[in-house]
N, C-alpha and C. Protein backbone atom coordinates (compact mmCIF):
# COMPACT_ATOMS: atom_id res chain seq x y z
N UNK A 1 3.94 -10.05 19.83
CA UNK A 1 2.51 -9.96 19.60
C UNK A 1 1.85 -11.34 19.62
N UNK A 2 2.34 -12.16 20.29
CA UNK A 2 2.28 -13.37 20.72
C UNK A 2 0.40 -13.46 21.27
N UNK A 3 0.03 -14.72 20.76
CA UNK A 3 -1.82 -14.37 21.00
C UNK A 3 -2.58 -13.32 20.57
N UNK A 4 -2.49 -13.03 19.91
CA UNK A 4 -3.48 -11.95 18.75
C UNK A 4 -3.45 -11.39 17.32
N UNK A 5 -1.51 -12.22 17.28
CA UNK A 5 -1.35 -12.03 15.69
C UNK A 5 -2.38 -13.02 15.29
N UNK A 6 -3.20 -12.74 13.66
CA UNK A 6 -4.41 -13.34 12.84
C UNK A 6 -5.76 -13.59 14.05
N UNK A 7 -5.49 -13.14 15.05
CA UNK A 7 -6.92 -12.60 15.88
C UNK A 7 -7.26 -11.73 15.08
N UNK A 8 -6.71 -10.60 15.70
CA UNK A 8 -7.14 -9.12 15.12
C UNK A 8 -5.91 -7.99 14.78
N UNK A 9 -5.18 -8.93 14.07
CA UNK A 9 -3.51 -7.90 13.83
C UNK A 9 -2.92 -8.67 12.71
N UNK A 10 -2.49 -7.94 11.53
CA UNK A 10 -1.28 -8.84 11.34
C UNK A 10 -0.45 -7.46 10.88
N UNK A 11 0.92 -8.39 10.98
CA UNK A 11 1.87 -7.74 10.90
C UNK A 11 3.07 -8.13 9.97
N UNK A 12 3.47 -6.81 8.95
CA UNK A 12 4.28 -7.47 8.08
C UNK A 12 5.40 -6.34 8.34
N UNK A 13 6.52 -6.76 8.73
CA UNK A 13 7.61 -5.34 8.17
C UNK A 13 7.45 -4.89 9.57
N UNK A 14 7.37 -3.37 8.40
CA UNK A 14 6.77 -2.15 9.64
C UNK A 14 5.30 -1.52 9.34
N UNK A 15 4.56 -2.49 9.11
CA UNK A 15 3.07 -1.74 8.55
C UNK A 15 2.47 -2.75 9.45
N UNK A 16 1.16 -2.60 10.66
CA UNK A 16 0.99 -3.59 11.33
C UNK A 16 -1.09 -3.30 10.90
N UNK A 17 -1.74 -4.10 10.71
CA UNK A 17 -3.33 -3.50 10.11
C UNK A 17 -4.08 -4.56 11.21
N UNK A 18 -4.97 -3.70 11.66
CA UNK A 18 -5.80 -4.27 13.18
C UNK A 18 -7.23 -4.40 12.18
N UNK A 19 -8.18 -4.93 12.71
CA UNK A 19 -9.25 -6.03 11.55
C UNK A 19 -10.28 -5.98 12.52
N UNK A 20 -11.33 -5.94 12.75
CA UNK A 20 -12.64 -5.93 13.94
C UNK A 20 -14.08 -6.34 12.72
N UNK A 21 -14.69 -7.00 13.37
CA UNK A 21 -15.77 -6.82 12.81
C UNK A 21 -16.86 -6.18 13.76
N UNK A 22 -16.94 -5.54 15.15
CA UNK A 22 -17.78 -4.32 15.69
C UNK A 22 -16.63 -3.22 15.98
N UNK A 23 -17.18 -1.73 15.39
CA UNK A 23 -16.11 -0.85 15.87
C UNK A 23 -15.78 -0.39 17.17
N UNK A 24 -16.68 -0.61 18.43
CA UNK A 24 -15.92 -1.02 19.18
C UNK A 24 -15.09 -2.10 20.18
N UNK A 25 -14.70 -2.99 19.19
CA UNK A 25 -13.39 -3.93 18.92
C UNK A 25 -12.48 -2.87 18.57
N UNK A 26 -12.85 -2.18 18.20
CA UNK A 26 -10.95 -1.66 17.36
C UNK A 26 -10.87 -0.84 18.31
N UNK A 27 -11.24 -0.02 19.20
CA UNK A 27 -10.40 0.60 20.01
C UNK A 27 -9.77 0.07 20.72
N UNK A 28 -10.58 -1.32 21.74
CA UNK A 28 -9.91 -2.03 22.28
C UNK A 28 -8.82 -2.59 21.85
N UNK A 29 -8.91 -3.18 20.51
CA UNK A 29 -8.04 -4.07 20.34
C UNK A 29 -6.40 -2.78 19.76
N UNK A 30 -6.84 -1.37 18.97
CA UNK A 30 -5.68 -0.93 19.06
C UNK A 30 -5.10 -0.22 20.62
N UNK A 31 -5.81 -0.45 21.78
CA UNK A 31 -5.66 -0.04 22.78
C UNK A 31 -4.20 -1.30 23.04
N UNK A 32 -4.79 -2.36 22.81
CA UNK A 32 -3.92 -3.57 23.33
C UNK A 32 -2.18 -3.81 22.46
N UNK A 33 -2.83 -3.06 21.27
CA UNK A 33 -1.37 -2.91 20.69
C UNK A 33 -0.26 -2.25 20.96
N UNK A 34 -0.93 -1.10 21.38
CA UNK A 34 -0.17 0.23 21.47
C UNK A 34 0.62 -0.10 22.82
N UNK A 35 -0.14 -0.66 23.39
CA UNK A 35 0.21 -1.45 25.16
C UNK A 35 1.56 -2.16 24.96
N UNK A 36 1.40 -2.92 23.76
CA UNK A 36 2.27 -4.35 23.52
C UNK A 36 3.55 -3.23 23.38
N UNK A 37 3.46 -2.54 21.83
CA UNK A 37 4.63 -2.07 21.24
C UNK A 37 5.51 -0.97 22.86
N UNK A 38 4.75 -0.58 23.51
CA UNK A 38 5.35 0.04 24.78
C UNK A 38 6.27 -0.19 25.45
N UNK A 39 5.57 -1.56 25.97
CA UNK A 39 6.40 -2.62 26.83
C UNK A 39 7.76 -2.86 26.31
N UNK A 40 7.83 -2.81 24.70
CA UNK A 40 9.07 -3.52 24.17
C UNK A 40 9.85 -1.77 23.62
N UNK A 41 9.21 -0.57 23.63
CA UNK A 41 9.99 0.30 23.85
C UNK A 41 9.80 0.82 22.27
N UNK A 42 8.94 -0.07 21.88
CA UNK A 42 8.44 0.49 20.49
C UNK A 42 7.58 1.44 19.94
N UNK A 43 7.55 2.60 18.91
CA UNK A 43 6.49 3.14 18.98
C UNK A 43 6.00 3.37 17.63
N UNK A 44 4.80 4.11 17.45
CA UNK A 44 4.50 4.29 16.16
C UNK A 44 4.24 5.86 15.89
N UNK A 45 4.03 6.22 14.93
CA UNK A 45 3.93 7.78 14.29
C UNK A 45 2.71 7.94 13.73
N UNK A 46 1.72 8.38 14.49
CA UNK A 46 0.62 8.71 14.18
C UNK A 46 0.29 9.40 12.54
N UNK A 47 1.45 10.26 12.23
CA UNK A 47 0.84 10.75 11.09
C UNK A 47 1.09 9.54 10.19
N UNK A 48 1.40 8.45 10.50
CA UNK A 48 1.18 7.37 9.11
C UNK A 48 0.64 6.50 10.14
N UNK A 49 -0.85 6.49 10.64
CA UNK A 49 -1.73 5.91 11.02
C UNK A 49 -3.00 6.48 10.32
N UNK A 50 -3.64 5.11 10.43
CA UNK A 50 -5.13 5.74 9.38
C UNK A 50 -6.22 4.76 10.62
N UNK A 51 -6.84 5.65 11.74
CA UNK A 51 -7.55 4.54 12.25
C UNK A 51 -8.91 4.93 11.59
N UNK A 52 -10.19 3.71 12.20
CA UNK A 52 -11.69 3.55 11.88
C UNK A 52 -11.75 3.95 10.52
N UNK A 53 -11.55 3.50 9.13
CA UNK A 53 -11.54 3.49 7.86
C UNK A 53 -12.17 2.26 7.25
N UNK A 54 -12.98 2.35 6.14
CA UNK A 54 -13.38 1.64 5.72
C UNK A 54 -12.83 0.51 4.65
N UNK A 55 -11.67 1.42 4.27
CA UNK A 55 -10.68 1.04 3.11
C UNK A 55 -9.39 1.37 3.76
N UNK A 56 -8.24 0.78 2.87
CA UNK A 56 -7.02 0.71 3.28
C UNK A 56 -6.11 -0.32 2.20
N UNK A 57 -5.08 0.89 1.66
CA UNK A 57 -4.23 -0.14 1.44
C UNK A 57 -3.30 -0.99 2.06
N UNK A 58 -3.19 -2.14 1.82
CA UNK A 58 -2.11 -2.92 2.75
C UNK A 58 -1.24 -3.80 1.74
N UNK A 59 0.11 -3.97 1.88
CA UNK A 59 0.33 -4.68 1.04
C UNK A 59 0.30 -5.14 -0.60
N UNK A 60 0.05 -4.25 -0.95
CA UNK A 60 -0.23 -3.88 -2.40
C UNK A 60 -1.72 -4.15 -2.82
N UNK A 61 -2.73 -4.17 -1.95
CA UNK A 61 -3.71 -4.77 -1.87
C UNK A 61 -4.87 -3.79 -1.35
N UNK A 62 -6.07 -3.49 -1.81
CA UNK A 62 -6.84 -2.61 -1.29
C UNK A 62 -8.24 -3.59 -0.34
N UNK A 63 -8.09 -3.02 0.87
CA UNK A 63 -9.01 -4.33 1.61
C UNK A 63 -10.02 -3.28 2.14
N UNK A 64 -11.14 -3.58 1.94
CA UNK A 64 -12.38 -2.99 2.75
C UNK A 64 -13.37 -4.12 3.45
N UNK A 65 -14.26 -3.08 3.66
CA UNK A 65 -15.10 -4.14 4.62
C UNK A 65 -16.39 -5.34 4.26
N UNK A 66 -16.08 -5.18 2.77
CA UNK A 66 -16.20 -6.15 1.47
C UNK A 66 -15.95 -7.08 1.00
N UNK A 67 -14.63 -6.56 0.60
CA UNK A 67 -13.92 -7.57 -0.07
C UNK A 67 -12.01 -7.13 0.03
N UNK A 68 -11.49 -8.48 -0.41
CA UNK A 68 -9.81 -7.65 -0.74
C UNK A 68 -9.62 -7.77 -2.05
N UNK A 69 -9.28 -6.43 -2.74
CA UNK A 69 -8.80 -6.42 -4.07
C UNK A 69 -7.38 -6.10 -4.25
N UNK A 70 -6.89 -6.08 -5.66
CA UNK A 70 -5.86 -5.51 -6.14
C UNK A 70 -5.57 -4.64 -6.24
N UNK A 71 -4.70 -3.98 -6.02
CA UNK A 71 -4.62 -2.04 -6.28
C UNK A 71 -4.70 -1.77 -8.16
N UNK A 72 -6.02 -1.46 -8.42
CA UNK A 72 -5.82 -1.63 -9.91
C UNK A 72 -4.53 -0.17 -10.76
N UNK A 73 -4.36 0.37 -10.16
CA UNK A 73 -3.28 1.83 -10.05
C UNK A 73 -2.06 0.90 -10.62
N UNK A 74 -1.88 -0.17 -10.02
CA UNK A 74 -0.69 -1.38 -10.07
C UNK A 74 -0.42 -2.44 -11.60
N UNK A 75 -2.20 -2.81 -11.65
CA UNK A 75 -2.43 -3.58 -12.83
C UNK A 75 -2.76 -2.61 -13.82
N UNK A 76 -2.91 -1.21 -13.97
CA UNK A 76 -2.75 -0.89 -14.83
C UNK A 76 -1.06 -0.05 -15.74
N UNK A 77 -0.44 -0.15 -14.55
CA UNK A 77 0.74 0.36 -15.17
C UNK A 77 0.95 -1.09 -15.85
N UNK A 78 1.07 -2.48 -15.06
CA UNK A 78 1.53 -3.59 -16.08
C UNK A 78 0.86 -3.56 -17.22
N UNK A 79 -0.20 -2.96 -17.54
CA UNK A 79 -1.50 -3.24 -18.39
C UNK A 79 -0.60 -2.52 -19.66
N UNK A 80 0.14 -1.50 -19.65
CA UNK A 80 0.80 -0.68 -20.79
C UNK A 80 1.78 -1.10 -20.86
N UNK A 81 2.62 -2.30 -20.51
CA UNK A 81 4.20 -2.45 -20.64
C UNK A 81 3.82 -3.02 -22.23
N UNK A 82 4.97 -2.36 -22.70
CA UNK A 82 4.97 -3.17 -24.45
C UNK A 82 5.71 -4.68 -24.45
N UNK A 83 4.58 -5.10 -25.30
CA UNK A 83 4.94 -6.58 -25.38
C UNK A 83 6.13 -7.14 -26.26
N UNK A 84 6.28 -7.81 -25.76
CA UNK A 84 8.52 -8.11 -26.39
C UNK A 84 7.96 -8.75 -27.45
N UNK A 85 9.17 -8.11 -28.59
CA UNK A 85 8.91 -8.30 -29.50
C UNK A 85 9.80 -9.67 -29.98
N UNK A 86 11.07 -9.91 -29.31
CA UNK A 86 11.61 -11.59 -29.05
C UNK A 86 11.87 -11.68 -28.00
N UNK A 87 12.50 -13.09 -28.36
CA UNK A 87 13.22 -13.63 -27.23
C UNK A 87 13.92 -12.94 -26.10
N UNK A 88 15.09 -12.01 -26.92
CA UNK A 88 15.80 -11.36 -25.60
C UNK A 88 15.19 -10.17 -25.10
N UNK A 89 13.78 -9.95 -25.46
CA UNK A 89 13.29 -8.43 -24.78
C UNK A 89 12.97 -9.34 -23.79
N UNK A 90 12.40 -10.37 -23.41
CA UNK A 90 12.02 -11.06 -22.45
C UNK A 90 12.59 -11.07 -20.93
């Protein structure tokens, strides 16, 4: 993905999130992906695709067309862990 990774792609793992700021950029640009992963014999599974969305988790991270936050679902389970009462609960 050579020339367009942090264009309009990044890619971690196996979760790859395409980024546009006009929506039609994103067809193009997931047009150009789908192209890439081909060539190399790769593919993806639509039912764990989420295209033209406003929100999205990625990475433990909820990103919209706003801002990127925290998945608070995340900070609140830490939010209830009981606090050690010494040293070795630590």
């Amino acid at each position: 993905m050579s020339g367009i990774v942090d264009y309009f792609v990044v890619i971690y793992l196996n979760n790859i999130f395409v980024y546009f700021k006009l929506k039609e950029d994103h067809y193009a640009y997931v047009r150009i992906i789908i192209k890439r992963l081909k060539k190399h014999k790769l593919y993806i599974k639509l039912n764990k695709c989420f295209f033209n969305v406003e929100e999205v988790e990625f990475l433990k991270f909820i990103i919209s067309i706003i801002k990127v936050k925290p998945d608070f679902n995340r900070i609140f389970i830490i939010e209830k862990w009981l606090k050690p009462e010494s040293f070795h609960e630590v």
